[in-house]
N, C-alpha and C. Protein backbone atom coordinates (compact mmCIF):
# COMPACT_ATOMS: atom_id res chain seq x y z
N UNK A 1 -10.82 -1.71 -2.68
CA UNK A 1 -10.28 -2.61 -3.66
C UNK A 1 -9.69 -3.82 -2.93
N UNK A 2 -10.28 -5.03 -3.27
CA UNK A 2 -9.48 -5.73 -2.90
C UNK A 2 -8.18 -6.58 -3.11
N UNK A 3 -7.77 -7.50 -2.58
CA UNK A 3 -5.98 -8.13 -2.96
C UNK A 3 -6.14 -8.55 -3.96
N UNK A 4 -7.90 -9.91 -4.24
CA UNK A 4 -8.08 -10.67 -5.14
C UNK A 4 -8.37 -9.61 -6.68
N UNK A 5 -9.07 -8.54 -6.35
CA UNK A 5 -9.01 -8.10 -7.53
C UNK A 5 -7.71 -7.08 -8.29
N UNK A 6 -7.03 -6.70 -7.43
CA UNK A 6 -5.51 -6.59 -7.97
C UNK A 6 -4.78 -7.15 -8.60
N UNK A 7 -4.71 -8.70 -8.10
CA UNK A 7 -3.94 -9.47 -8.15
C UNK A 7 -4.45 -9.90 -9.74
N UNK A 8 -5.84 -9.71 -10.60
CA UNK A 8 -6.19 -10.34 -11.64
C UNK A 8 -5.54 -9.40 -12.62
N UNK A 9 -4.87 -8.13 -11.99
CA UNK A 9 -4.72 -6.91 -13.08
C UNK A 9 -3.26 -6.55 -12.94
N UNK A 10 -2.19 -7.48 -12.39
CA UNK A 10 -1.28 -7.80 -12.11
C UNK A 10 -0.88 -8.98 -13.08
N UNK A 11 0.86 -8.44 -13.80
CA UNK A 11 1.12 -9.29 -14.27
C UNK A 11 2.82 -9.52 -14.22
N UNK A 12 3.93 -10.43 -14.17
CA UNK A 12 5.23 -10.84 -13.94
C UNK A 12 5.95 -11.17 -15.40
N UNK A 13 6.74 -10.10 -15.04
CA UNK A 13 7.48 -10.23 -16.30
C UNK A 13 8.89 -10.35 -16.17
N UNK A 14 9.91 -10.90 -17.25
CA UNK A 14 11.30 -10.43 -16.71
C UNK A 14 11.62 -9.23 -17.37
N UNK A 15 13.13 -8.97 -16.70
CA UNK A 15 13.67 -7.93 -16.81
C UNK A 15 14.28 -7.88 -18.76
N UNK A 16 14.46 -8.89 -19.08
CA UNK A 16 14.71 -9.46 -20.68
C UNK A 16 13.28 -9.12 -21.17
N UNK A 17 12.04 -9.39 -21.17
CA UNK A 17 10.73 -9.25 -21.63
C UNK A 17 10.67 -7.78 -21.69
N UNK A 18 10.98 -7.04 -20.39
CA UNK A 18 10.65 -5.51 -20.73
C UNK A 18 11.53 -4.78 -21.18
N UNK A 19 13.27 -5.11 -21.71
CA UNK A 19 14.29 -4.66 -22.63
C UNK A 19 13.36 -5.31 -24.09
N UNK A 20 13.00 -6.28 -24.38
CA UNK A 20 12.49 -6.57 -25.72
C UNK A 20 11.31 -5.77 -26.47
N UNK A 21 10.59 -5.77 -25.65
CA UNK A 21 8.76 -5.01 -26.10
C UNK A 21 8.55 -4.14 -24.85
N UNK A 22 8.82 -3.01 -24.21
CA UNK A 22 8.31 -2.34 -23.23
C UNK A 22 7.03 -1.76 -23.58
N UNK A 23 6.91 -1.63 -24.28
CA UNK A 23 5.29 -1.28 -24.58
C UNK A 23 4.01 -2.42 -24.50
N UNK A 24 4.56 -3.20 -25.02
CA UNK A 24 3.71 -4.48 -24.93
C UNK A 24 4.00 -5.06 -23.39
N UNK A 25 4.96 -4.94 -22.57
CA UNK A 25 5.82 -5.57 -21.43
C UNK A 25 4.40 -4.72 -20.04
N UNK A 26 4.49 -3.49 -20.74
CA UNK A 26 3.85 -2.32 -19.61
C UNK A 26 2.74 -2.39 -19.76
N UNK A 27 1.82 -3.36 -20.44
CA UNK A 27 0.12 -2.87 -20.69
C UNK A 27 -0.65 -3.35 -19.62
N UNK A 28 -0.13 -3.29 -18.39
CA UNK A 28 -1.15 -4.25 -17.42
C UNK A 28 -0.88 -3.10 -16.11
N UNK A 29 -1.90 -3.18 -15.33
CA UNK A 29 -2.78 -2.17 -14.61
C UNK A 29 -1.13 -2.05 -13.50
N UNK A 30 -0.56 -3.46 -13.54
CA UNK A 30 0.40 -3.73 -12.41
C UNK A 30 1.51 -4.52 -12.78
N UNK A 31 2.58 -3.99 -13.26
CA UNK A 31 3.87 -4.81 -13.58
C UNK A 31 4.68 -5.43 -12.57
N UNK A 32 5.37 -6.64 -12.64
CA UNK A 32 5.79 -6.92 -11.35
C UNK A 32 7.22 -7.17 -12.42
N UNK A 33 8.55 -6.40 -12.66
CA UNK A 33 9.39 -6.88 -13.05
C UNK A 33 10.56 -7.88 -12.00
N UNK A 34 10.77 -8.66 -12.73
CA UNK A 34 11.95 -9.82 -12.22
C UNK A 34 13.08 -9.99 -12.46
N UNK A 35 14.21 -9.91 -12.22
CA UNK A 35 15.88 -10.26 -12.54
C UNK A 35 16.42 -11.64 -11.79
N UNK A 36 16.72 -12.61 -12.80
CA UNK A 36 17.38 -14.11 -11.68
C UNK A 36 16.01 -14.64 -10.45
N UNK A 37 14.52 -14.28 -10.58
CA UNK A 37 14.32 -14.56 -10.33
C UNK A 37 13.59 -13.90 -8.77
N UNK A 38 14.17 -12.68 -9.07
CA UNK A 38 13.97 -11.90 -7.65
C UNK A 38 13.56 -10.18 -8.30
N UNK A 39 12.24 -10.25 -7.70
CA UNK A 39 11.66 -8.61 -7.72
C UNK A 39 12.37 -7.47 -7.59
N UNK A 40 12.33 -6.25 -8.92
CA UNK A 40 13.81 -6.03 -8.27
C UNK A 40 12.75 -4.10 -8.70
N UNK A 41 11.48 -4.51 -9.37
CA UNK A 41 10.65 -3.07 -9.72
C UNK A 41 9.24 -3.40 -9.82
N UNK A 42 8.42 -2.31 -9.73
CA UNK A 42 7.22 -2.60 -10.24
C UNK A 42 6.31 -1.10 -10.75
N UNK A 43 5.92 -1.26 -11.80
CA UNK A 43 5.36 0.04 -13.08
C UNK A 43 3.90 -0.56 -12.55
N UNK A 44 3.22 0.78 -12.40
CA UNK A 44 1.92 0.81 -12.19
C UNK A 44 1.30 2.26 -12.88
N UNK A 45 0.00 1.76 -13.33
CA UNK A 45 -0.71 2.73 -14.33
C UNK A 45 -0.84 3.66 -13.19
N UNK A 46 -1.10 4.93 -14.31
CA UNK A 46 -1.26 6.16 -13.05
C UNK A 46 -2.29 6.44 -12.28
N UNK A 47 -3.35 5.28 -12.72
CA UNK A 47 -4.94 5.35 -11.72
C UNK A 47 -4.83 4.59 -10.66
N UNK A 48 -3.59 3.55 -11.13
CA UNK A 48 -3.50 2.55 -9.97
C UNK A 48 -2.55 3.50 -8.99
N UNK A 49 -1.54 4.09 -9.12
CA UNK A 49 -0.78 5.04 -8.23
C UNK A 49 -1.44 5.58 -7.31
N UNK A 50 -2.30 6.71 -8.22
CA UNK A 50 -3.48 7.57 -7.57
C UNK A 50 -4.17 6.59 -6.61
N UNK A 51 -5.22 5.43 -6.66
CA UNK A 51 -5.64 4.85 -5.59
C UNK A 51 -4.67 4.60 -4.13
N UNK A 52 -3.12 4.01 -5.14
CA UNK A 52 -2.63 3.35 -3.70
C UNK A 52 -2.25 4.52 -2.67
N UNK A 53 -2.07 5.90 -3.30
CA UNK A 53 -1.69 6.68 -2.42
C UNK A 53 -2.62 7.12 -2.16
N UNK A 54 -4.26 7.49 -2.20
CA UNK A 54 -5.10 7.95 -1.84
C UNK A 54 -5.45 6.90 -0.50
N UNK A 55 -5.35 5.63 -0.56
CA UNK A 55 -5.66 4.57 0.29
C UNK A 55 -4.85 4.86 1.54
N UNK A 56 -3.65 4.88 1.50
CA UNK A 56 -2.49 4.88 2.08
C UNK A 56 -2.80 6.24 3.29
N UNK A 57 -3.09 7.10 2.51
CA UNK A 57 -3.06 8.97 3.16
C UNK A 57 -4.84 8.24 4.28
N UNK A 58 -5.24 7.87 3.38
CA UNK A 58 -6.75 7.49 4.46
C UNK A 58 -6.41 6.55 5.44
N UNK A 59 -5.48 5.78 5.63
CA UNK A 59 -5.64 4.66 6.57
C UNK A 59 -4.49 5.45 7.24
N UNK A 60 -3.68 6.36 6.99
CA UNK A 60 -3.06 7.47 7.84
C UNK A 60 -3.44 8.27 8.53
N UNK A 61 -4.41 8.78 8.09
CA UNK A 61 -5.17 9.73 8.54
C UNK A 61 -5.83 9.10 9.86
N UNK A 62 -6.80 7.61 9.47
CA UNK A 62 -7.99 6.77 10.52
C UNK A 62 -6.74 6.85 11.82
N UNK A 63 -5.69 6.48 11.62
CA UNK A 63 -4.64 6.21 12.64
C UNK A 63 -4.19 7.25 13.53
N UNK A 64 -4.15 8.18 12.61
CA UNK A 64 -3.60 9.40 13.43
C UNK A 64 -5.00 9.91 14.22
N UNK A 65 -6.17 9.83 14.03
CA UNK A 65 -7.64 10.17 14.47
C UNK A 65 -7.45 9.38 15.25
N UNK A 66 -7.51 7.89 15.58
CA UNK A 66 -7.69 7.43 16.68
C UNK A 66 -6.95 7.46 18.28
N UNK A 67 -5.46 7.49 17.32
CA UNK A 67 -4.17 7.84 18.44
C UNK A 67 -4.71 9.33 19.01
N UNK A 68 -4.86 10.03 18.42
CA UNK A 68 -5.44 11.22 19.01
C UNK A 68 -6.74 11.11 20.12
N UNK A 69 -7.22 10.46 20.26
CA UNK A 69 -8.68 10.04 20.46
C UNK A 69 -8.51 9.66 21.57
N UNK A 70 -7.54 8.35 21.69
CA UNK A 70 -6.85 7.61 23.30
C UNK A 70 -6.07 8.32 23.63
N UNK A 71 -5.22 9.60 22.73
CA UNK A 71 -4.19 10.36 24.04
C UNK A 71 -5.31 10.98 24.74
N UNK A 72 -6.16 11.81 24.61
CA UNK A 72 -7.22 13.06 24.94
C UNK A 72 -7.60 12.11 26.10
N UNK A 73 -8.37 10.74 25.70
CA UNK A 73 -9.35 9.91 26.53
C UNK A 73 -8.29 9.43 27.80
N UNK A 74 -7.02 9.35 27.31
CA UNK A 74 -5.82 9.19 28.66
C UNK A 74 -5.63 10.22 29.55
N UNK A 75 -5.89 11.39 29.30
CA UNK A 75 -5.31 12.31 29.87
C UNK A 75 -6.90 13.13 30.56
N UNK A 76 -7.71 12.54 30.01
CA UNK A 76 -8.82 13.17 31.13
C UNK A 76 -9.31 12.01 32.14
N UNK A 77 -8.40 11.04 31.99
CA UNK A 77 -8.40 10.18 33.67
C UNK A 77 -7.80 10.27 34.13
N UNK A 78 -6.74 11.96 34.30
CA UNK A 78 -5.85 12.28 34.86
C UNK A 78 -5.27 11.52 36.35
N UNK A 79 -4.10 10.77 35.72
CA UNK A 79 -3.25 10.19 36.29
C UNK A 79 -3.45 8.66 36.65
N UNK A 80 -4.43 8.22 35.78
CA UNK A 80 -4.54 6.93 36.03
C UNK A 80 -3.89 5.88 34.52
N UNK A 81 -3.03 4.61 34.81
CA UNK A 81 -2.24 4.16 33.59
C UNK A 81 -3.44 3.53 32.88
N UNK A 82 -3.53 3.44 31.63
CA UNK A 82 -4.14 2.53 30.81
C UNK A 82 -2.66 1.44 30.28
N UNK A 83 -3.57 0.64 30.13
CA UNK A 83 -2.81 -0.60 29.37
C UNK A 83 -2.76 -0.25 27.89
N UNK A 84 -1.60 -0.79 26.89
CA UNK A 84 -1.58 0.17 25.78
C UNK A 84 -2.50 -1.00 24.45
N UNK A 85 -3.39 -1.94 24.90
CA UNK A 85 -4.32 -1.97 24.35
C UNK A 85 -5.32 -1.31 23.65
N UNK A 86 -5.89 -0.69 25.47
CA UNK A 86 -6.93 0.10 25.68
C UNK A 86 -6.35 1.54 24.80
N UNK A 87 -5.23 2.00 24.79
CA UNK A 87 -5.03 3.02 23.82
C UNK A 87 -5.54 3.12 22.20
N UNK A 88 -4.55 2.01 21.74
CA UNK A 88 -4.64 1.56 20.29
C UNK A 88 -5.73 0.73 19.98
């Protein structure tokens, strides 16, 4: 998914707009509520939840696979330093 298509299913509301109509306030994929002007919550449908944490656990996962990958590949050039480039 990308930013640009988030961003079309994303919508800014104030904190007065979603005390008035919360039902009507909440119908968008991505709420961005506002107080004075400053972000202070944000309500997201429960498919959008489900993605961001499914995304999140995968690009956790790629990370922890690779760090794993350069400790192993460090330690069978037993005793020689890598630069922590070449790790990450």
């Amino acid at each position: 998914m990308t930013t640009a298509s988030v961003l079309t299913r994303e919508k800014i509301i104030s904190i007065s707009e979603l005390q008035k109509n919360p039902g009507k306030a909440l119908d968008a994929d991505i709420v961005r509520i506002v107080k004075n002007g400053k972000e202070i919550g944000i309500f997201m449908s429960k498919e959008e939840f489900e993605d961001f944490v499914e995304e999140n656990l995968s690009l956790k996962q790629e990370f922890k696979n690779e760090l794993e990958g350069a400790v192993k590949e460090s330690k069978s050039k037993k005793g020689k330093l890598l630069p922590l480039k070449a790790i990450l």
